[in-house]
PDB file of N, CA and C in Angstrom:
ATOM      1  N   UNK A   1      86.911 200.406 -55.453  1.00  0.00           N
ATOM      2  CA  UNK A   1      86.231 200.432 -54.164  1.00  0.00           C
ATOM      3  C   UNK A   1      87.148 200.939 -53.076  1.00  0.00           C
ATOM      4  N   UNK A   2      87.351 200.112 -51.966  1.00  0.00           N
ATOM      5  CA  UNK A   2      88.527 200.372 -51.177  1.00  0.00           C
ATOM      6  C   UNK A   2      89.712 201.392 -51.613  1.00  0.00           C
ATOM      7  N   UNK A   3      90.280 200.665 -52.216  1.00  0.00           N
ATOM      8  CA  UNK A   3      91.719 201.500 -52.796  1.00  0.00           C
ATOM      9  C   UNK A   3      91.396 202.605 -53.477  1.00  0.00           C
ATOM     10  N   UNK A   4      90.068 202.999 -54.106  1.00  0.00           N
ATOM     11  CA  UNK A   4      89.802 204.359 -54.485  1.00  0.00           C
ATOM     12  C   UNK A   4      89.607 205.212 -53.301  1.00  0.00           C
ATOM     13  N   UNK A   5      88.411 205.016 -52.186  1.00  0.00           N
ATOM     14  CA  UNK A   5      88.466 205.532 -51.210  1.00  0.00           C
ATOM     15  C   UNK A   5      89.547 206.189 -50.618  1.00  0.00           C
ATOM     16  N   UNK A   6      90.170 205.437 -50.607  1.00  0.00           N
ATOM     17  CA  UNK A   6      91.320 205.424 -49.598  1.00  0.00           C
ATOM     18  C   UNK A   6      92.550 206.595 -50.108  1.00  0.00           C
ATOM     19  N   UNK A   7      92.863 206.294 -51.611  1.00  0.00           N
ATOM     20  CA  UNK A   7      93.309 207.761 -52.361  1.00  0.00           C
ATOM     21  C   UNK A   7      92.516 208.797 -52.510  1.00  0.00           C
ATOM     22  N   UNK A   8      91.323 208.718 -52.102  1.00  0.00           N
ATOM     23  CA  UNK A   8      90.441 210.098 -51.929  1.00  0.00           C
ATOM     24  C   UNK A   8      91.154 210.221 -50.484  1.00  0.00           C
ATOM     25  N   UNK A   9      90.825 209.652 -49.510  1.00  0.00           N
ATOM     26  CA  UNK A   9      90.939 210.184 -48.518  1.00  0.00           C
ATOM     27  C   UNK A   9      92.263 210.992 -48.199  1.00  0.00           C
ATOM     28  N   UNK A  10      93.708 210.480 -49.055  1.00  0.00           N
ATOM     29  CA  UNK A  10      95.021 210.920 -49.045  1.00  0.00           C
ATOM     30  C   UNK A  10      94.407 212.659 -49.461  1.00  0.00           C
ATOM     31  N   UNK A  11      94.035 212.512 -50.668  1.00  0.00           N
ATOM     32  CA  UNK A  11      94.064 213.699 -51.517  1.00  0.00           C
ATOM     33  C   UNK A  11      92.966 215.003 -50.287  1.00  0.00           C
ATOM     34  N   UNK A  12      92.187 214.039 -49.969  1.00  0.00           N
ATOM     35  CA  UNK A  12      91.348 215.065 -48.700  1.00  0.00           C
ATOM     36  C   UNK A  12      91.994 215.790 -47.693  1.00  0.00           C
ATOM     37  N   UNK A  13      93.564 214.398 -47.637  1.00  0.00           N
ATOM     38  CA  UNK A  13      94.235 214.867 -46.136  1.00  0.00           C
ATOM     39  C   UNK A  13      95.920 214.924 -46.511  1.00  0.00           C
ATOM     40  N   UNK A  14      95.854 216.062 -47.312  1.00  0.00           N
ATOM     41  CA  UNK A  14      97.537 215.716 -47.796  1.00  0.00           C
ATOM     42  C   UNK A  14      98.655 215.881 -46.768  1.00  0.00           C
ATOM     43  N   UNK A  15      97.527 216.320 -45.603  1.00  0.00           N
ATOM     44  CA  UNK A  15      98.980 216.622 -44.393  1.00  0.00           C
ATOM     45  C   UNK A  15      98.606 215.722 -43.036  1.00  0.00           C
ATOM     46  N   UNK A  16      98.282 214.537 -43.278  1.00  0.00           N
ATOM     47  CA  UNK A  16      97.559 214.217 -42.077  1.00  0.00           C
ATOM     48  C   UNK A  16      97.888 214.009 -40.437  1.00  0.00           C
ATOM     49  N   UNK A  17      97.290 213.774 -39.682  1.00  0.00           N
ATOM     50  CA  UNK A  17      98.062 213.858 -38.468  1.00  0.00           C
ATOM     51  C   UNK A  17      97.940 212.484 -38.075  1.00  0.00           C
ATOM     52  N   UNK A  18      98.572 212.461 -37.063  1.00  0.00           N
ATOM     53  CA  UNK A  18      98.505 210.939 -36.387  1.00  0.00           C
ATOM     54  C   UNK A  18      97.167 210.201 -36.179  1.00  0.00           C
ATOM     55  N   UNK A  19      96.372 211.086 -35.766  1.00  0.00           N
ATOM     56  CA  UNK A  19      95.507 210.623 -35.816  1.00  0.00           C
ATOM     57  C   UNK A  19      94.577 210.051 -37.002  1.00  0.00           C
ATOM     58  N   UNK A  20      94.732 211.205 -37.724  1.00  0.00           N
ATOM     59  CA  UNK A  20      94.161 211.066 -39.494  1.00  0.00           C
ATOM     60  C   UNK A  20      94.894 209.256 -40.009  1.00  0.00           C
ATOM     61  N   UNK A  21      95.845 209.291 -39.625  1.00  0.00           N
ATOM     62  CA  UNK A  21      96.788 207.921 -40.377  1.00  0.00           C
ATOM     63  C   UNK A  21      95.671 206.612 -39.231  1.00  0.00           C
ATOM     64  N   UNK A  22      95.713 206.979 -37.807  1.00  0.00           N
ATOM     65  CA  UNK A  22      95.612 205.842 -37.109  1.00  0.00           C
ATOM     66  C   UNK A  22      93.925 205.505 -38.048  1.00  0.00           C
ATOM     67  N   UNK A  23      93.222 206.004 -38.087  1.00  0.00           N
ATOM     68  CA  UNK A  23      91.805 205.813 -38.642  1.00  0.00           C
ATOM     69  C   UNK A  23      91.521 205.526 -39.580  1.00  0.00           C
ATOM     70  N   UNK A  24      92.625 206.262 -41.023  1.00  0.00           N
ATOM     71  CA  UNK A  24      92.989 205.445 -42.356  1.00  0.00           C
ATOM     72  C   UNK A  24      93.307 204.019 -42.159  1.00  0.00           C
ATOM     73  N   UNK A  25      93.818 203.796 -41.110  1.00  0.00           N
ATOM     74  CA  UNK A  25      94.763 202.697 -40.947  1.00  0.00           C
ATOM     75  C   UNK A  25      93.967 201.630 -40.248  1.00  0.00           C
ATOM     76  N   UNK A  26      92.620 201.993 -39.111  1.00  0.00           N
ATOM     77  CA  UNK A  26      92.106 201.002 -38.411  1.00  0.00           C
ATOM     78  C   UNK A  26      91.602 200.092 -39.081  1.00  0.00           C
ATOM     79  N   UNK A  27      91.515 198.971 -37.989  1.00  0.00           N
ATOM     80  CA  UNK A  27      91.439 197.444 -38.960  1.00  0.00           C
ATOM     81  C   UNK A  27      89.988 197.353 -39.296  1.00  0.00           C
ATOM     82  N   UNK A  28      89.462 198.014 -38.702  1.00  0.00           N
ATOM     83  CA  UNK A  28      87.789 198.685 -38.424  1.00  0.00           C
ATOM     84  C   UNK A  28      87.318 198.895 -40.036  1.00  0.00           C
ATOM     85  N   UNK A  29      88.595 199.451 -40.820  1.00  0.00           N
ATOM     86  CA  UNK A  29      87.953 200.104 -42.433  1.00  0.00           C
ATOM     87  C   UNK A  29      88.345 199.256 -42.886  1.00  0.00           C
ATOM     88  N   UNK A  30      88.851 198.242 -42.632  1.00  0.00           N
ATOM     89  CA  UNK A  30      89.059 197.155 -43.692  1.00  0.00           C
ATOM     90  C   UNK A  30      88.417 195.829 -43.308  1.00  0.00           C
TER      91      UNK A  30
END
């Protein structure tokens, strides 16, 4: 679930920007 998502989303964004991380990261997706 989660933790698959979440390595999709790496593989979507192999270069991400700050922003890309802050939104991976909000407490919002978890």
């Amino acid at each position: 679930g989660e933790k698959i998502d979440w390595v999709r989303l790496k593989f979507s964004y192999p270069n991400p920007t700050a922003d890309d991380w802050v939104g991976v990261f909000s407490p919002a997706n978890f």
